[in-house]
PDB file of N, CA and C in Angstrom:
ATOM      1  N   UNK A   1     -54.314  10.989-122.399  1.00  0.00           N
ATOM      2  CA  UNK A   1     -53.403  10.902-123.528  1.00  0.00           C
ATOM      3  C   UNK A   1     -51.975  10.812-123.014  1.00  0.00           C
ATOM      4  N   UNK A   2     -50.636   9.620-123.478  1.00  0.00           N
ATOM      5  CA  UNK A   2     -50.050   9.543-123.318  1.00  0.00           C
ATOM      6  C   UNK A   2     -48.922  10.614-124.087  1.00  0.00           C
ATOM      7  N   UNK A   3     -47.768  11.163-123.481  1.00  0.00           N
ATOM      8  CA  UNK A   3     -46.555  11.995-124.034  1.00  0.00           C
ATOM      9  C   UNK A   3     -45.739  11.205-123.963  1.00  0.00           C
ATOM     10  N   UNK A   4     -44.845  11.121-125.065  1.00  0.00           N
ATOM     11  CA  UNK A   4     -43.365  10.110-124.637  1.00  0.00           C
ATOM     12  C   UNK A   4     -42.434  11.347-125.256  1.00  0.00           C
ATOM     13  N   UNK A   5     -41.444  11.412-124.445  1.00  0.00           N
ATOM     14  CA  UNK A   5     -40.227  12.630-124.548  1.00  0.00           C
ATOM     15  C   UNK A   5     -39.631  11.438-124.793  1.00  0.00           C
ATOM     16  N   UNK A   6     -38.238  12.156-125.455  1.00  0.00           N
ATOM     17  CA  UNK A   6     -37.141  11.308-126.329  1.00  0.00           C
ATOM     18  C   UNK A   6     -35.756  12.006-126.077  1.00  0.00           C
ATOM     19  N   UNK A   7     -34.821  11.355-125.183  1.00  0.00           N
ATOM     20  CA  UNK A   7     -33.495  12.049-124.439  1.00  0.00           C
ATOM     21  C   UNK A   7     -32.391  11.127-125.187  1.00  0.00           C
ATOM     22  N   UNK A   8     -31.259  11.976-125.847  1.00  0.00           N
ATOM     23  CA  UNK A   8     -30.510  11.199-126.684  1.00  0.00           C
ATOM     24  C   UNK A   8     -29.541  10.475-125.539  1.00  0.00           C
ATOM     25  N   UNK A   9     -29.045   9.889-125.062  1.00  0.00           N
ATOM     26  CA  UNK A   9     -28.081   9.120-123.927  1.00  0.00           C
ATOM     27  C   UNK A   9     -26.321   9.127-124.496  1.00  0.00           C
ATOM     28  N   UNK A  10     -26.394   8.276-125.457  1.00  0.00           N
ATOM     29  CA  UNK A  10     -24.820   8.376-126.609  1.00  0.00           C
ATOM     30  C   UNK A  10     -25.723   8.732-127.743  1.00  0.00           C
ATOM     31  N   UNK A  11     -24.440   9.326-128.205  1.00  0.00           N
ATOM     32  CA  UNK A  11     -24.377   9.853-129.463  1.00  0.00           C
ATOM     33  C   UNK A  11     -23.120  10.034-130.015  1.00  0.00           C
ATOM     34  N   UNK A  12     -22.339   9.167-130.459  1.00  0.00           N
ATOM     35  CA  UNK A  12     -20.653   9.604-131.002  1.00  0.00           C
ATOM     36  C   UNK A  12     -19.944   8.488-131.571  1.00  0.00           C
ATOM     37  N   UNK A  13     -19.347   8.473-132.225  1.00  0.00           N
ATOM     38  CA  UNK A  13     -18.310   7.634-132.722  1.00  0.00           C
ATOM     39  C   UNK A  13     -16.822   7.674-131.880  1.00  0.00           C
ATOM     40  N   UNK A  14     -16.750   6.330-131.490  1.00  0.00           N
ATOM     41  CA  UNK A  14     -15.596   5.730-130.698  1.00  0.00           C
ATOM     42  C   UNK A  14     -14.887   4.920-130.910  1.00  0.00           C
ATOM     43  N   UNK A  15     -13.338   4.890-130.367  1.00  0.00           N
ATOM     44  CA  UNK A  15     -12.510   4.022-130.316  1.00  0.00           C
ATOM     45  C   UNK A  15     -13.273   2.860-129.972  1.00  0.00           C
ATOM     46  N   UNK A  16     -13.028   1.236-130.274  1.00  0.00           N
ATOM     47  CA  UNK A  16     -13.948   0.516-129.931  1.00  0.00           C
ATOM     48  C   UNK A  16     -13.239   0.440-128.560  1.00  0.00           C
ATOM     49  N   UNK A  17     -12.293   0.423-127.992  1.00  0.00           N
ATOM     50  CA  UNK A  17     -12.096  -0.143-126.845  1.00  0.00           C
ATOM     51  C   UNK A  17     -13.055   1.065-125.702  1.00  0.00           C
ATOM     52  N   UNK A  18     -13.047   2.506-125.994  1.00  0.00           N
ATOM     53  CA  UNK A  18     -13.892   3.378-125.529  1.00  0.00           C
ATOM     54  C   UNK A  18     -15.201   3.050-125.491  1.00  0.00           C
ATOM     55  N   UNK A  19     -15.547   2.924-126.759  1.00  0.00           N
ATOM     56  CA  UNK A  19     -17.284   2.570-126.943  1.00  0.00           C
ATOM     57  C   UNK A  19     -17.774   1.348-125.592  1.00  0.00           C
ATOM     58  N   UNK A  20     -16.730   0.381-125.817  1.00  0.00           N
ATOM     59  CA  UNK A  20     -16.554  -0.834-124.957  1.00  0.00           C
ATOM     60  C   UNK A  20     -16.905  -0.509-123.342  1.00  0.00           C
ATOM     61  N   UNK A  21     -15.785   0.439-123.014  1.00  0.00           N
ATOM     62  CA  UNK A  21     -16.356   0.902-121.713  1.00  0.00           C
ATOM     63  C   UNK A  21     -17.296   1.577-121.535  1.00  0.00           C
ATOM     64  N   UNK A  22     -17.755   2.131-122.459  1.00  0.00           N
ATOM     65  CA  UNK A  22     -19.227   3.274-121.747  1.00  0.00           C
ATOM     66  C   UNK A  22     -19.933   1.900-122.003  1.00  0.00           C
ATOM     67  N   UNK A  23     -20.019   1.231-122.996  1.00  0.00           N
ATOM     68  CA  UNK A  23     -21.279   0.236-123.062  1.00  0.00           C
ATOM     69  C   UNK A  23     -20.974  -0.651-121.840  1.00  0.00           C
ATOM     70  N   UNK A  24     -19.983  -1.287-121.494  1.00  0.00           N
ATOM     71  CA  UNK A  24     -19.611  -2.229-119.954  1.00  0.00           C
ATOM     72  C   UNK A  24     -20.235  -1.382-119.120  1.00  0.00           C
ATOM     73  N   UNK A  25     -19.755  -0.125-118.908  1.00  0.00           N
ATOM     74  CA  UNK A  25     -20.536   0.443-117.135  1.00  0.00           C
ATOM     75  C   UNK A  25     -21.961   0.470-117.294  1.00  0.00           C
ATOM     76  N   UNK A  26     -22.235   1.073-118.753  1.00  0.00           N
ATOM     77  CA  UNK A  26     -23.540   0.930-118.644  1.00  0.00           C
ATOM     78  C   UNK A  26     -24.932  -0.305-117.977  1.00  0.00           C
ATOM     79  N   UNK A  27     -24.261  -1.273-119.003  1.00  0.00           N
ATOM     80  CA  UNK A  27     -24.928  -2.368-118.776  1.00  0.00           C
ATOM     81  C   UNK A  27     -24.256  -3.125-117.119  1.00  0.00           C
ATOM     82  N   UNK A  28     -23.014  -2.650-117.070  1.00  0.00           N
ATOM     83  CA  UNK A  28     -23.059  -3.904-115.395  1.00  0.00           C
ATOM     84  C   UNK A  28     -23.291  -2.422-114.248  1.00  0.00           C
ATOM     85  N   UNK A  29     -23.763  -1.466-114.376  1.00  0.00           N
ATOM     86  CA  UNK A  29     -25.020  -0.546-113.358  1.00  0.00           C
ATOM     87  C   UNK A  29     -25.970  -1.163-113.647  1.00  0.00           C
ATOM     88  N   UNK A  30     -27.120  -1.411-114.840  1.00  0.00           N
ATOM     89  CA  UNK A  30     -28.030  -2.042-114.890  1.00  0.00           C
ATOM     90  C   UNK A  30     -28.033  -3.642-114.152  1.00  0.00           C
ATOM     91  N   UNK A  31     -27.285  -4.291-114.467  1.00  0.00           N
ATOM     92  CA  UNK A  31     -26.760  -5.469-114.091  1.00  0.00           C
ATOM     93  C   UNK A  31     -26.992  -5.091-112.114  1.00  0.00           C
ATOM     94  N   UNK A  32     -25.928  -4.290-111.783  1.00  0.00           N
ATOM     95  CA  UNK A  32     -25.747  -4.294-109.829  1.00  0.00           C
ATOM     96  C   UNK A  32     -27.282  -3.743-109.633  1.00  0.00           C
ATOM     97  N   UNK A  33     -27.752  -2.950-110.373  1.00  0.00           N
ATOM     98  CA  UNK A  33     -29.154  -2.326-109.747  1.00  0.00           C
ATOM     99  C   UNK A  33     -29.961  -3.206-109.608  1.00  0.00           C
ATOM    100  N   UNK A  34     -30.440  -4.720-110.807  1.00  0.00           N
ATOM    101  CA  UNK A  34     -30.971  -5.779-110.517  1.00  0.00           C
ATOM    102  C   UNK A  34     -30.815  -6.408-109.654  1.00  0.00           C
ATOM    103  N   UNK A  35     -29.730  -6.586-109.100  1.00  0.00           N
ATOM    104  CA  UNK A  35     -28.744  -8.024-108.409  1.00  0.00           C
ATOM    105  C   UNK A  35     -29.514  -6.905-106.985  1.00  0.00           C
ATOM    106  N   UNK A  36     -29.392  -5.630-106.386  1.00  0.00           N
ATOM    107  CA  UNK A  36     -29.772  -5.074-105.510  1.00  0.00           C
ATOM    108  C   UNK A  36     -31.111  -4.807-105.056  1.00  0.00           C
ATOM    109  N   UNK A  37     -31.733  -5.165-106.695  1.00  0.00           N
ATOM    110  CA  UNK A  37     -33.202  -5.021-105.960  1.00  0.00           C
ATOM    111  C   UNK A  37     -33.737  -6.121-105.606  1.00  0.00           C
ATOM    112  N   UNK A  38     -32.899  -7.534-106.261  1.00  0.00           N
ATOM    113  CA  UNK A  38     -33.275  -8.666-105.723  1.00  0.00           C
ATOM    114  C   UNK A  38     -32.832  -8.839-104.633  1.00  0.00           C
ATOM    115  N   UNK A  39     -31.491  -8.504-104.026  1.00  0.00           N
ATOM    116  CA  UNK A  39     -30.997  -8.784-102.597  1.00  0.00           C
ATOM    117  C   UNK A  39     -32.288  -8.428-101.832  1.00  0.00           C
ATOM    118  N   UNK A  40     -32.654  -6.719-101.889  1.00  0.00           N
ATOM    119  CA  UNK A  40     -33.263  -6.356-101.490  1.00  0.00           C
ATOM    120  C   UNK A  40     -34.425  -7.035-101.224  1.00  0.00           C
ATOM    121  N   UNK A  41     -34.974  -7.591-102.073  1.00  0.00           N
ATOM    122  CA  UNK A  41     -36.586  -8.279-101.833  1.00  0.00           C
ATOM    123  C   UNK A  41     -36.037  -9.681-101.381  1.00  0.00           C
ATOM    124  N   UNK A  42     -35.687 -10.099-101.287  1.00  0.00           N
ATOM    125  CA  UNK A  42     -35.111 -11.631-100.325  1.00  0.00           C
ATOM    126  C   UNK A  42     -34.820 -11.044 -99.166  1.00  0.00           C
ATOM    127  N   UNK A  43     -34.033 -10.363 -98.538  1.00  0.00           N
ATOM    128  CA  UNK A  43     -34.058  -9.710 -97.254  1.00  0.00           C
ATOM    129  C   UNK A  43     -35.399  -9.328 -96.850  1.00  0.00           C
ATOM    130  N   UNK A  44     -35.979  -8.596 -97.262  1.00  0.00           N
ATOM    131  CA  UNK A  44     -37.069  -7.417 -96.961  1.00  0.00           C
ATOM    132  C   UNK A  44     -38.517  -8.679 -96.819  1.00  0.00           C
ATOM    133  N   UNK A  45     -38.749  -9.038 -97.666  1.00  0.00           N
ATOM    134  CA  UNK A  45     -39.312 -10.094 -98.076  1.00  0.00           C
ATOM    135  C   UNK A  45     -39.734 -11.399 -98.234  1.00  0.00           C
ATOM    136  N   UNK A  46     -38.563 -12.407 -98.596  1.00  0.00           N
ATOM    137  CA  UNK A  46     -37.972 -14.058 -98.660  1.00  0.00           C
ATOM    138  C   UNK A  46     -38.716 -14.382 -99.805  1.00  0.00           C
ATOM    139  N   UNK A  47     -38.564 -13.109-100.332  1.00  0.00           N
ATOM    140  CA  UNK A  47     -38.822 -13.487-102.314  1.00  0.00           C
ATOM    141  C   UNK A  47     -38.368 -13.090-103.563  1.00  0.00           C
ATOM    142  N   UNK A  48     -37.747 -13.176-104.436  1.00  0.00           N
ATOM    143  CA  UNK A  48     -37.360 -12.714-105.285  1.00  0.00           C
ATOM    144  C   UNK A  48     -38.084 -11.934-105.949  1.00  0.00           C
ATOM    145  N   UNK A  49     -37.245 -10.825-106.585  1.00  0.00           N
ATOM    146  CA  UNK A  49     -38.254 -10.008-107.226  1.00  0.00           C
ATOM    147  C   UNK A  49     -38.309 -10.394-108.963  1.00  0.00           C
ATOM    148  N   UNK A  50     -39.515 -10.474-109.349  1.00  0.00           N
ATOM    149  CA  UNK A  50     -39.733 -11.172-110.540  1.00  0.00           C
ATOM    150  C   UNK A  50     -39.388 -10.306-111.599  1.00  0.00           C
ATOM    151  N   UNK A  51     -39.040  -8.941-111.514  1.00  0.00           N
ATOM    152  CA  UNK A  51     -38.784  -8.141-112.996  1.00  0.00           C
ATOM    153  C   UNK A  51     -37.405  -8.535-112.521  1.00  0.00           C
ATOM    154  N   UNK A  52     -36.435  -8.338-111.583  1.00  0.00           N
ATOM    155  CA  UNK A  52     -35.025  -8.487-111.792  1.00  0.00           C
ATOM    156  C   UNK A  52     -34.613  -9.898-111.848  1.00  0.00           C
ATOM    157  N   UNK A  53     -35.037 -10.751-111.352  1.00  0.00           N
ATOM    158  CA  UNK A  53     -35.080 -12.031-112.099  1.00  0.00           C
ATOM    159  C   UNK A  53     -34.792 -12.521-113.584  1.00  0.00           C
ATOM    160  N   UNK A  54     -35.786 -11.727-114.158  1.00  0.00           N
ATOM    161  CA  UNK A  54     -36.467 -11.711-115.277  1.00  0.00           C
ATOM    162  C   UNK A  54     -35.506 -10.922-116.517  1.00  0.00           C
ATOM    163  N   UNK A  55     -34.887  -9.706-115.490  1.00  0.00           N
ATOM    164  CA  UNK A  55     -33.775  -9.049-116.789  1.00  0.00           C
ATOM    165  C   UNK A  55     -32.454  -9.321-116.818  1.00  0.00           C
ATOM    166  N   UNK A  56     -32.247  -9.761-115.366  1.00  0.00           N
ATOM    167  CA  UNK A  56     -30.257 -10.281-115.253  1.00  0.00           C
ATOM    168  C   UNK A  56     -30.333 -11.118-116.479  1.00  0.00           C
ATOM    169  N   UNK A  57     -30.914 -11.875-116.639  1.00  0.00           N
ATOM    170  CA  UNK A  57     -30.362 -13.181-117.756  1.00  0.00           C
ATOM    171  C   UNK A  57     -30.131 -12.264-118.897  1.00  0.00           C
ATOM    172  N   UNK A  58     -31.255 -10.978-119.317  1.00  0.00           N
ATOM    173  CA  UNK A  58     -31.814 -10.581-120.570  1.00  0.00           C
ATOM    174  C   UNK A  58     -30.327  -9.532-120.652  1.00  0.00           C
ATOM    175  N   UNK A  59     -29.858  -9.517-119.800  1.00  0.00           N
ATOM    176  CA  UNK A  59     -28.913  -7.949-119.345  1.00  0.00           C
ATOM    177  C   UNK A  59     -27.500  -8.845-119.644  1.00  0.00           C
ATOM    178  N   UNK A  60     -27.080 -10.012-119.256  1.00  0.00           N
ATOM    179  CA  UNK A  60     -25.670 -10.377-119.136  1.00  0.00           C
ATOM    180  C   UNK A  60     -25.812 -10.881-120.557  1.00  0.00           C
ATOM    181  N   UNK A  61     -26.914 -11.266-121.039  1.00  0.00           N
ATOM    182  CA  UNK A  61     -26.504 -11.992-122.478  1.00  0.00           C
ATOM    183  C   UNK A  61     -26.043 -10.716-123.945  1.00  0.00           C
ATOM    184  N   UNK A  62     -27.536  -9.829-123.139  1.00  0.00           N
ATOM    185  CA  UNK A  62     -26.530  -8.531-124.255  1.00  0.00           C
ATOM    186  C   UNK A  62     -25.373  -8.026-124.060  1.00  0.00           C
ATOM    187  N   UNK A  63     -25.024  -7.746-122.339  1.00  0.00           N
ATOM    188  CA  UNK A  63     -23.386  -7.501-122.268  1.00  0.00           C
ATOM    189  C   UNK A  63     -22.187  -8.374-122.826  1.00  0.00           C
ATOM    190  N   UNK A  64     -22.598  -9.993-123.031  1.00  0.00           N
ATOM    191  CA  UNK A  64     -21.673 -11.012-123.783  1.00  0.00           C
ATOM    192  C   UNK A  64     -21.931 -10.588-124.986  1.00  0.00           C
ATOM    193  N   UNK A  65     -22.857  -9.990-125.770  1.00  0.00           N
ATOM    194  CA  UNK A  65     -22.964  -9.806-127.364  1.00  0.00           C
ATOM    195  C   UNK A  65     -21.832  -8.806-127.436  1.00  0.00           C
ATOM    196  N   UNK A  66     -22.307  -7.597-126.314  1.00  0.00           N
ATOM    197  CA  UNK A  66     -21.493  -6.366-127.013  1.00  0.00           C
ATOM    198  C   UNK A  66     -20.120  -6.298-126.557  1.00  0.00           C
ATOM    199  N   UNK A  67     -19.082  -7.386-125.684  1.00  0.00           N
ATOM    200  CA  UNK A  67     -17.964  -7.797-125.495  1.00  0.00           C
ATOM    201  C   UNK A  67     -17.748  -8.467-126.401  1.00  0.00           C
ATOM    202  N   UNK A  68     -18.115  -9.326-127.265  1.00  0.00           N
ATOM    203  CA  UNK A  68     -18.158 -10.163-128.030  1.00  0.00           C
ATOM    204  C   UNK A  68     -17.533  -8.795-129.859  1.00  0.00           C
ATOM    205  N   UNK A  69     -18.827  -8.492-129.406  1.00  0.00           N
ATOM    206  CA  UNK A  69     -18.654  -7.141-130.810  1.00  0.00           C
ATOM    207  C   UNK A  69     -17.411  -6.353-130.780  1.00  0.00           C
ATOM    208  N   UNK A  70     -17.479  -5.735-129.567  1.00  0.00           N
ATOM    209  CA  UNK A  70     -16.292  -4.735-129.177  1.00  0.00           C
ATOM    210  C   UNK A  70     -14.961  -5.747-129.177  1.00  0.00           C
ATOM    211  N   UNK A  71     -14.767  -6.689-128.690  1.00  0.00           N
ATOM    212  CA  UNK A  71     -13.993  -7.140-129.157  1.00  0.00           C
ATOM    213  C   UNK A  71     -13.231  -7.385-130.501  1.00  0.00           C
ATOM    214  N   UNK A  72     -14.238  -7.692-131.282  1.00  0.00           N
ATOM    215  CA  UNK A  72     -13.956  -7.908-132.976  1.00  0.00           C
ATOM    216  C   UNK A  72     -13.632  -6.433-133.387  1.00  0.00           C
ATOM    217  N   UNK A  73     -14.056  -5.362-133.281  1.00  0.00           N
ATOM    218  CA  UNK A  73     -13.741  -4.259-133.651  1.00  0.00           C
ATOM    219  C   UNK A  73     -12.344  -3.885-133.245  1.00  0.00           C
ATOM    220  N   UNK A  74     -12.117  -4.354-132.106  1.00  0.00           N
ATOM    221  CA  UNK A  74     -10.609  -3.689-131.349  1.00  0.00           C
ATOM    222  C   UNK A  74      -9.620  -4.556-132.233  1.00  0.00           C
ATOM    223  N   UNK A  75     -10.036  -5.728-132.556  1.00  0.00           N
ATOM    224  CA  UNK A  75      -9.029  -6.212-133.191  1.00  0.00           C
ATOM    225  C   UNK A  75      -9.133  -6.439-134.736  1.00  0.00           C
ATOM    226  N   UNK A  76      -9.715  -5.512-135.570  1.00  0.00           N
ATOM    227  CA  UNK A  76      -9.936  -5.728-136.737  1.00  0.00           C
ATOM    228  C   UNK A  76      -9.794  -3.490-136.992  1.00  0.00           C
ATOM    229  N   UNK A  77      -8.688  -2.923-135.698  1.00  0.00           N
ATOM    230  CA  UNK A  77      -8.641  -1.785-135.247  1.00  0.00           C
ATOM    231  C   UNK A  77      -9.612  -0.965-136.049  1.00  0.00           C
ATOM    232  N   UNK A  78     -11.219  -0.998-135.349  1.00  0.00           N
ATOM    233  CA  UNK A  78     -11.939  -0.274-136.147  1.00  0.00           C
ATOM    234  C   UNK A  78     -13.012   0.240-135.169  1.00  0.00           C
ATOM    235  N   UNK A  79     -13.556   1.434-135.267  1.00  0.00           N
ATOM    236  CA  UNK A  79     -14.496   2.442-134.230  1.00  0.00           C
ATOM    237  C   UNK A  79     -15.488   1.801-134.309  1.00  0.00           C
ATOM    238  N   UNK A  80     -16.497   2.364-133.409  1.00  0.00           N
ATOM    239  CA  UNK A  80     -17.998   2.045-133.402  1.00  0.00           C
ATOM    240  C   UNK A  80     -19.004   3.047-133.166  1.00  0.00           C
ATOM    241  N   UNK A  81     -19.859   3.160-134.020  1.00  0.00           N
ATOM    242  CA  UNK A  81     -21.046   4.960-133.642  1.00  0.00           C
ATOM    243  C   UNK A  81     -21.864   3.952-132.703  1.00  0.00           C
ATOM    244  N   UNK A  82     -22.132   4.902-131.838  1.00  0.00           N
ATOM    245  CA  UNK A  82     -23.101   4.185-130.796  1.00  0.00           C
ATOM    246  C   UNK A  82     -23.864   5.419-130.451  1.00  0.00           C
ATOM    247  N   UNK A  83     -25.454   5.090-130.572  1.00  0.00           N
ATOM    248  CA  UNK A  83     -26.418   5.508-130.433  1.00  0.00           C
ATOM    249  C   UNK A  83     -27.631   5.095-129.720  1.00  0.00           C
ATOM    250  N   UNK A  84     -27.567   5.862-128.199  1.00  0.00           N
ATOM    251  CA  UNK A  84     -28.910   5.278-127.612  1.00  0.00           C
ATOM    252  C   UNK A  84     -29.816   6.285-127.126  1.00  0.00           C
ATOM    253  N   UNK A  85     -31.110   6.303-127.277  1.00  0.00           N
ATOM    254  CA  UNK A  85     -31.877   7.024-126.797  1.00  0.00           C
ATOM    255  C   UNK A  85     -33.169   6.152-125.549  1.00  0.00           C
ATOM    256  N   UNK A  86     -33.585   7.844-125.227  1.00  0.00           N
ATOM    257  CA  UNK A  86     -33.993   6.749-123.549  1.00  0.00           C
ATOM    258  C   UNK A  86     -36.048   7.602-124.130  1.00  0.00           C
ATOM    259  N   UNK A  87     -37.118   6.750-123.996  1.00  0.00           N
ATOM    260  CA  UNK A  87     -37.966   7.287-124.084  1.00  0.00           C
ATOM    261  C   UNK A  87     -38.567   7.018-122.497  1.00  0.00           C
ATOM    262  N   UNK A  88     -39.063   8.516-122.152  1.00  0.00           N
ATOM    263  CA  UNK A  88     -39.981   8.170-120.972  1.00  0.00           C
ATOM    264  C   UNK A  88     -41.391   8.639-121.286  1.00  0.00           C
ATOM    265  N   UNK A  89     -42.324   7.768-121.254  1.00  0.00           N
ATOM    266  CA  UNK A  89     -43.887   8.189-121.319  1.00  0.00           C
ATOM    267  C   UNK A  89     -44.369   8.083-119.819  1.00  0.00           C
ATOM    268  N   UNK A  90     -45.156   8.758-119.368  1.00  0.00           N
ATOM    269  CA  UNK A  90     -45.881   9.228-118.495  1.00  0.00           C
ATOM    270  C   UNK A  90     -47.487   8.602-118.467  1.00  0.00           C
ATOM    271  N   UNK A  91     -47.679   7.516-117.717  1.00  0.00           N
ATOM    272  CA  UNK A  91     -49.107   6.918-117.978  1.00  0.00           C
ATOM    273  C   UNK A  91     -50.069   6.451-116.805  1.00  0.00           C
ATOM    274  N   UNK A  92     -51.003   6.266-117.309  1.00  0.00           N
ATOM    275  CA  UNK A  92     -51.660   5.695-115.841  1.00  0.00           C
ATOM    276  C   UNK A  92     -51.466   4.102-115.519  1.00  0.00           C
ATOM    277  N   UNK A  93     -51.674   4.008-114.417  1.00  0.00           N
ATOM    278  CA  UNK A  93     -51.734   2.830-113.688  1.00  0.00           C
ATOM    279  C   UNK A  93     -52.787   1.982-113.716  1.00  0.00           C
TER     280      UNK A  93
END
């Protein structure tokens, strides 16, 4: 039987230009951790690794949405609640 725990990550209402930066570091760490595990497997390897492949595209297009968003908010001077939660389940292989 699978458990999935539920860890709140944000939780708050922000200046958008604030919201802006926690959401930027967020997503370009996700972003360098890909780009590193692919270095990594081309060095290690002489292959790309197919999940980070697979999420840079999925990762820079939501970071252009939410620059895109945060932008409109900063200039229409208006906050943003931002809410993310992280689930980890525990399963077999």
């Amino acid at each position: 039987m699978n458990r999935t725990e539920q860890y709140t990550l944000i939780d708050g209402t922000f200046d958008a230009a604030e919201a802006g930066d926690i959401l930027y570091d967020l997503f370009s760490f996700k972003i360098n951790y890909h780009e590193r595990k692919n270095f990594s497997s081309q060095e290690r390897f002489g292959v790309d690794d197919a999940n980070a492949v697979r999420r840079l595209p999925e990762l820079r297009q939501t970071l252009k949405q939410i620059r895109e968003q945060v932008a409109s908010a900063v200039a229409a001077d208006k906050k943003l609640i931002v809410h993310s939660e992280v689930l980890i389940t525990i399963t077999e292989i």
